[in-house]
Protein backbone atom coordinates (compact mmCIF):
# COMPACT_ATOMS: atom_id res chain seq x y z
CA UNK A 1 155.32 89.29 116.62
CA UNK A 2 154.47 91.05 119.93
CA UNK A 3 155.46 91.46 122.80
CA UNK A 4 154.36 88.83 125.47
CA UNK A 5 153.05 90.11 129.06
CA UNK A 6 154.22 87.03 131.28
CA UNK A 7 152.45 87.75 134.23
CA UNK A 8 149.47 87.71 132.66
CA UNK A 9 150.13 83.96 132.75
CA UNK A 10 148.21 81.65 135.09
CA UNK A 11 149.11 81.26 139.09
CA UNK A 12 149.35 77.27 138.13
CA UNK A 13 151.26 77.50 135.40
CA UNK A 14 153.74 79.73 137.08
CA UNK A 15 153.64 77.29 140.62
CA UNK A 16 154.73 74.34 137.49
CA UNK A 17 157.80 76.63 136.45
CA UNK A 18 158.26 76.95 139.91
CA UNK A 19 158.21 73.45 140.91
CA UNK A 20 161.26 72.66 138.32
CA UNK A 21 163.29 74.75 140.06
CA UNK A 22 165.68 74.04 142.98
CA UNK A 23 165.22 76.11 145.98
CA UNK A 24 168.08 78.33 144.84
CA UNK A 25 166.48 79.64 141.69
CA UNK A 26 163.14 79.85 143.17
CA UNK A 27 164.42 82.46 145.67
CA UNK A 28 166.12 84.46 142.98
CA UNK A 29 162.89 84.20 140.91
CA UNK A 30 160.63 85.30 144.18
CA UNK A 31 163.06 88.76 144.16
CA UNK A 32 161.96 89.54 140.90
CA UNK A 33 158.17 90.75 141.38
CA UNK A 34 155.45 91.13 144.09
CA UNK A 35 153.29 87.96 142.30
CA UNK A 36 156.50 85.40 142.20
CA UNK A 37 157.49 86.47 145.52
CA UNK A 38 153.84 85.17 146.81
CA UNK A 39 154.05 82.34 144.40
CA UNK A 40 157.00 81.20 146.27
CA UNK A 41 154.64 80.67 149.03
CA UNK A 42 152.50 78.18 147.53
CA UNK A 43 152.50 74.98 149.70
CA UNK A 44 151.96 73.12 145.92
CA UNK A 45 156.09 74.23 145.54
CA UNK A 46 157.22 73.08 149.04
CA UNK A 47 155.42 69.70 149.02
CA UNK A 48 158.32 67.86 147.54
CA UNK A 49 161.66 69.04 148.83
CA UNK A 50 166.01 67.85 149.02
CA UNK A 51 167.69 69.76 151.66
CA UNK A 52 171.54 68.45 150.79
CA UNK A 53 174.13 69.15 153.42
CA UNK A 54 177.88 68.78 152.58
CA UNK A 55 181.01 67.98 154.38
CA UNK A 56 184.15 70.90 153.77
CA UNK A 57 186.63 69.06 151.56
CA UNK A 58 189.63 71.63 152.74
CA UNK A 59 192.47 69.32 153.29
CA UNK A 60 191.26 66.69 150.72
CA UNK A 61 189.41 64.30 153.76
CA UNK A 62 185.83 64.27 154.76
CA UNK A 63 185.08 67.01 157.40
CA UNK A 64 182.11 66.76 159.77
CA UNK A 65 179.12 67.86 158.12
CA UNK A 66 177.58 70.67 159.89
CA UNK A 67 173.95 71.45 160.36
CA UNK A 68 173.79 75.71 159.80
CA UNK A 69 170.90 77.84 160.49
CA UNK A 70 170.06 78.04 156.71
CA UNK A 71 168.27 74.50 156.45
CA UNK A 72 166.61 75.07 159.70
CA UNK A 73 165.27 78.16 159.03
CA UNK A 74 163.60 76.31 155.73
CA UNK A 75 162.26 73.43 157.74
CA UNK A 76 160.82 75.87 160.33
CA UNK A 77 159.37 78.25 157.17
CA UNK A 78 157.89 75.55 155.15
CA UNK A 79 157.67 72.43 156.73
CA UNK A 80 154.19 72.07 157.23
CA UNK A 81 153.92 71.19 153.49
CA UNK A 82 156.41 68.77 153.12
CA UNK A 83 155.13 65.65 151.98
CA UNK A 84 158.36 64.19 150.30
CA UNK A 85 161.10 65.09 152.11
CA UNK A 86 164.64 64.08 150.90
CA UNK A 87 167.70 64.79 153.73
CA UNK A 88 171.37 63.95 151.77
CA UNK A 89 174.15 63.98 154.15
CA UNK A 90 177.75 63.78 152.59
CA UNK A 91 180.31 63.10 155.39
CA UNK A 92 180.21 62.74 159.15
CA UNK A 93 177.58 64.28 160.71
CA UNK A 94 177.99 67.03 163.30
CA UNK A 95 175.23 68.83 165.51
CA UNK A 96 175.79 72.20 167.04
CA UNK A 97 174.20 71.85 170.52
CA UNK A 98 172.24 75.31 170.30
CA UNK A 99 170.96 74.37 166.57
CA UNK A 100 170.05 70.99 167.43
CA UNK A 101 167.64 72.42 170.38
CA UNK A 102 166.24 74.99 168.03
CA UNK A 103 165.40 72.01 165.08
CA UNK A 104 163.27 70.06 168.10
């Protein structure tokens, strides 16, 4: 049995891997190589995305929910191919004035 040269696999077949990933694990798969890193790219893996946003639980109540820079910067990066887009709030929400005028 040999050894098997992975990237020698197809761009669709590795956009499919990527696909079953959450965005997490796609980003630490794009840091391995060059060719994953531009596979992360493909507008096929952004079409379909769930951005979740929870409330801190410090002092066992529900705590606003706060919208950070991290899911705006991933609307602004790849939301011209979203085509299923899936928002899940968990607890009150809470806009920062200077991120809300940077989402519009």
């Amino acid at each position: 049995m040999g050894i098997y040269d992975f990237s020698e696999l197809p761009e669709v077949v590795w956009v499919k891997i990527m696909c079953s990933l959450n965005t997490a694990d796609r980003f630490r798969v794009s840091c391995t190589c060059r060719m994953l890193n531009h596979i992360f790219y493909h507008p096929t893996i952004w079409s379909k995305a769930t951005i979740c946003m929870l409330s801190e639980d410090r002092l066992k109540k529900i705590l606003p929910v706060t919208i950070t820079k991290k899911p705006v910067q991933l609307t602004r990066k790849f939301g011209s191919y979203f085509q299923d887009l899936t928002l899940r709030l968990i607890g009150f929400i809470q806009v920062i004035p200077k991120l809300f005028f940077l989402m519009v």
